[in-house]
N, C-alpha and C. Protein backbone atom coordinates (compact mmCIF):
# COMPACT_ATOMS: atom_id res chain seq x y z
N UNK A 1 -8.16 -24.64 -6.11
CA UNK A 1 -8.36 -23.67 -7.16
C UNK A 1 -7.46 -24.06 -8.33
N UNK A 2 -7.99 -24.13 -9.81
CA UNK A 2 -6.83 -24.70 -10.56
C UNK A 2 -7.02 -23.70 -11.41
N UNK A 3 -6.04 -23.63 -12.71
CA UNK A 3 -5.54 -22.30 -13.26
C UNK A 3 -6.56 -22.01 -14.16
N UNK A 4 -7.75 -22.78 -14.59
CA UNK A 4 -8.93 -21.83 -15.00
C UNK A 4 -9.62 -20.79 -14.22
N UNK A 5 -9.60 -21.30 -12.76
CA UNK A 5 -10.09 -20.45 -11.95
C UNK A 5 -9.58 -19.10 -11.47
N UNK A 6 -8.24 -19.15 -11.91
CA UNK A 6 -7.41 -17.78 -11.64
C UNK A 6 -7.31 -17.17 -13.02
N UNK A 7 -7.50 -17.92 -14.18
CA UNK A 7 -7.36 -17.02 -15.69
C UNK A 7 -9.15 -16.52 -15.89
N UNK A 8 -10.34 -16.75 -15.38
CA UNK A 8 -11.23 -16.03 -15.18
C UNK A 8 -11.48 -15.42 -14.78
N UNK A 9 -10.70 -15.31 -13.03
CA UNK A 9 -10.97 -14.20 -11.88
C UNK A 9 -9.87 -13.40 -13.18
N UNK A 10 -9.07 -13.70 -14.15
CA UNK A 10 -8.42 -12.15 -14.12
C UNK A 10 -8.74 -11.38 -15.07
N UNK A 11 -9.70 -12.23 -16.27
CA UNK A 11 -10.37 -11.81 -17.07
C UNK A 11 -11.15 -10.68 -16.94
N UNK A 12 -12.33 -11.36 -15.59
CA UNK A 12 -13.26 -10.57 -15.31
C UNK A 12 -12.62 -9.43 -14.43
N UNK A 13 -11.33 -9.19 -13.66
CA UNK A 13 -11.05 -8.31 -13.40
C UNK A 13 -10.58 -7.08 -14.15
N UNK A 14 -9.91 -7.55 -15.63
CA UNK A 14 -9.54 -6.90 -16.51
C UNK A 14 -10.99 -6.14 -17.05
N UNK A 15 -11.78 -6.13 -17.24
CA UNK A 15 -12.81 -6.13 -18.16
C UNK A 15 -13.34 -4.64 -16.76
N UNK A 16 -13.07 -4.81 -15.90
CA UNK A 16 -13.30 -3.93 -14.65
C UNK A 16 -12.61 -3.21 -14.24
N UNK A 17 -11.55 -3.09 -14.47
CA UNK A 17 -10.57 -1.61 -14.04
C UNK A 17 -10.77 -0.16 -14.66
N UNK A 18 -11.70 -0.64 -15.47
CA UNK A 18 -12.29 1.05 -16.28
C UNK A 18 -13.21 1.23 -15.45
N UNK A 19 -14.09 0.40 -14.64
CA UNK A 19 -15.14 1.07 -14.34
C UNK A 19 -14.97 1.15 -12.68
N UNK A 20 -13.78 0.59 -12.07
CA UNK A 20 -13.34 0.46 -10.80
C UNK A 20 -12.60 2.08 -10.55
N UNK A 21 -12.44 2.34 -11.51
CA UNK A 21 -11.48 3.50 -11.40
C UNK A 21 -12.21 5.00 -10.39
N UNK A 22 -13.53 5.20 -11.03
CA UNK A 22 -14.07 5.99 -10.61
C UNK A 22 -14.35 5.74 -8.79
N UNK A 23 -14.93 4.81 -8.28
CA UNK A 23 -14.95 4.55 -6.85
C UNK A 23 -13.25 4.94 -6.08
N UNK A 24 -12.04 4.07 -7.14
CA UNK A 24 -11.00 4.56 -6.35
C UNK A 24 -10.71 6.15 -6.07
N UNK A 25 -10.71 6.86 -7.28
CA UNK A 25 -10.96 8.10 -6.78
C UNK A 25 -11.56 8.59 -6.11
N UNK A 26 -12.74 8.35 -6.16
CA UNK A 26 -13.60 8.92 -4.92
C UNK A 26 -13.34 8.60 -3.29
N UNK A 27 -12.74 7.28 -3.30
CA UNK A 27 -12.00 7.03 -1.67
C UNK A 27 -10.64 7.88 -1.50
N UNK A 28 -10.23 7.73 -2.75
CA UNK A 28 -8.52 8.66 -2.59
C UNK A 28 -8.89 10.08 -2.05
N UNK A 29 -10.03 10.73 -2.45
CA UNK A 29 -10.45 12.08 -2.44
C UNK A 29 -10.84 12.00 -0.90
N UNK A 30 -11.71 11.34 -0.42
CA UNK A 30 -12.02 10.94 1.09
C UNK A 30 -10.92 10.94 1.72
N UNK A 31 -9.97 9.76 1.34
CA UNK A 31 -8.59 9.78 2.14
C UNK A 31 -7.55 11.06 2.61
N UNK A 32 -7.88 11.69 1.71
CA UNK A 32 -7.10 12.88 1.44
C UNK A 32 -7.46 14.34 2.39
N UNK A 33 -8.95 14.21 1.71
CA UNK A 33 -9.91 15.28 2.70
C UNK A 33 -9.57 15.02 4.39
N UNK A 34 -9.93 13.72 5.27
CA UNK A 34 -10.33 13.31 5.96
C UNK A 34 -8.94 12.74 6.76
N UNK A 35 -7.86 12.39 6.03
CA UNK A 35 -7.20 11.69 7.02
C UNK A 35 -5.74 12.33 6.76
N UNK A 36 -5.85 13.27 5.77
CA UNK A 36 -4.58 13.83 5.71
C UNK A 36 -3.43 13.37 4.75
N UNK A 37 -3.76 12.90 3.63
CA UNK A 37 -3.08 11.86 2.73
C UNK A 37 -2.24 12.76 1.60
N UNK A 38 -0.84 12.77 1.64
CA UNK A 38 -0.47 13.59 1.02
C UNK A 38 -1.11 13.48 -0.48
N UNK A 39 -0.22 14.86 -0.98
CA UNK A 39 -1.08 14.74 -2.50
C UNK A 39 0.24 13.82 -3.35
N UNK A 40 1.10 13.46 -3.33
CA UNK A 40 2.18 13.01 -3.91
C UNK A 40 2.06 11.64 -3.64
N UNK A 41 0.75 10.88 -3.14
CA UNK A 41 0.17 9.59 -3.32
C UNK A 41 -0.90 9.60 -3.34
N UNK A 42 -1.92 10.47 -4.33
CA UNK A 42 -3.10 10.47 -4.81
C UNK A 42 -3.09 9.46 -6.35
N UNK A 43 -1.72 9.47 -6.66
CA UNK A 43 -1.85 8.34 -8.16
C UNK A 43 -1.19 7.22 -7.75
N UNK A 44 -0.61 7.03 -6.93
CA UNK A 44 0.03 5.47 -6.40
C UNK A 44 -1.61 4.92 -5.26
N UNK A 45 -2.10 5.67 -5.23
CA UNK A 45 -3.49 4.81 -4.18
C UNK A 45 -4.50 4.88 -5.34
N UNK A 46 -4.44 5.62 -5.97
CA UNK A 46 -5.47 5.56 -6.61
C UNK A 46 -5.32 4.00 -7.53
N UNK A 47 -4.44 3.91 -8.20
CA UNK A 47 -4.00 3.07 -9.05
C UNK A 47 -3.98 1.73 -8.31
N UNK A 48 -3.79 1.37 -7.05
CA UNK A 48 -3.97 0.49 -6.16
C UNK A 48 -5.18 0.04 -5.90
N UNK A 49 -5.43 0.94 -5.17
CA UNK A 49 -7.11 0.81 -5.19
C UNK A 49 -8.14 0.47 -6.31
N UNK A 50 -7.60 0.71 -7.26
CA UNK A 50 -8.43 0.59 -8.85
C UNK A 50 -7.85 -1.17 -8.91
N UNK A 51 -6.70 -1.47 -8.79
CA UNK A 51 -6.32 -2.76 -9.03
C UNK A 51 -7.26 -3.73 -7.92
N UNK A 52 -7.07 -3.18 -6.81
CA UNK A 52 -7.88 -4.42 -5.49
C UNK A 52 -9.12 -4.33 -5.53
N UNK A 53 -10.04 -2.92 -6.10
CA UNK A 53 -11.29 -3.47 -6.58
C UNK A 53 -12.09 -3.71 -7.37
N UNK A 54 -11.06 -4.04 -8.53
CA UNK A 54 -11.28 -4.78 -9.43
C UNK A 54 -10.75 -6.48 -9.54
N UNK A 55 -9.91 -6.18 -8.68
CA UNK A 55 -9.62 -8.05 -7.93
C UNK A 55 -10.79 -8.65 -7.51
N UNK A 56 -11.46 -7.77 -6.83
CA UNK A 56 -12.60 -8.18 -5.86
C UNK A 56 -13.54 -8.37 -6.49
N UNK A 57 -13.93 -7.76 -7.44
CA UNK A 57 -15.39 -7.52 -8.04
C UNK A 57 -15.08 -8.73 -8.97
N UNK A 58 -13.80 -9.18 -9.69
CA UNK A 58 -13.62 -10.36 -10.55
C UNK A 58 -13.99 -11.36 -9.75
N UNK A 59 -13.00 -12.06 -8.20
CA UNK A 59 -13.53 -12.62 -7.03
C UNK A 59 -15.02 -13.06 -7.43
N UNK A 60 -15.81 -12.00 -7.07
CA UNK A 60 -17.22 -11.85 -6.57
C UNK A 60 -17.89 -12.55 -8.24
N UNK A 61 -17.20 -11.75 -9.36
CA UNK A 61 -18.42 -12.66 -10.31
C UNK A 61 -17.79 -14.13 -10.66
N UNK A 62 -16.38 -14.56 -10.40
CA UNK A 62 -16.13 -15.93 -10.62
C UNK A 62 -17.06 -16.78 -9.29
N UNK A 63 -16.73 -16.11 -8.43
CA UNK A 63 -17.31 -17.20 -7.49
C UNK A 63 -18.58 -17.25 -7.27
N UNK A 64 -19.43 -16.30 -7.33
CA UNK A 64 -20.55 -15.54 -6.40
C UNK A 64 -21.64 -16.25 -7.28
């Protein structure tokens, strides 16, 4: 992998954290409902989650 390939995956990840955002919430809200997730890490998961799937979805259009 050479460093074009990681300055595109982060492009296209950037360009995706606005629209990643909404799915993370919606799992945080699941998490929460369902498994007992305090509320005083509903913005540290959420914000996580918004970052890893928007990693992924960059992943998916560099490589895919």
């Amino acid at each position: 992998m050479n460093s074009m390939d990681i300055v595109l995956t982060l492009v296209f990840s950037l360009v995706m954290l606005l629209f990643m955002s909404v799915p993370a919430m919606r799992v945080t809200h699941y998490l929460q409902e369902n498994w007992g997730l305090p509320s005083r890490w509903h913005t540290p998961t959420v914000l996580i989650l918004t970052a890893f799937f928007s990693l992924l979805i960059g992943l998916f259009l560099r490589f895919a």
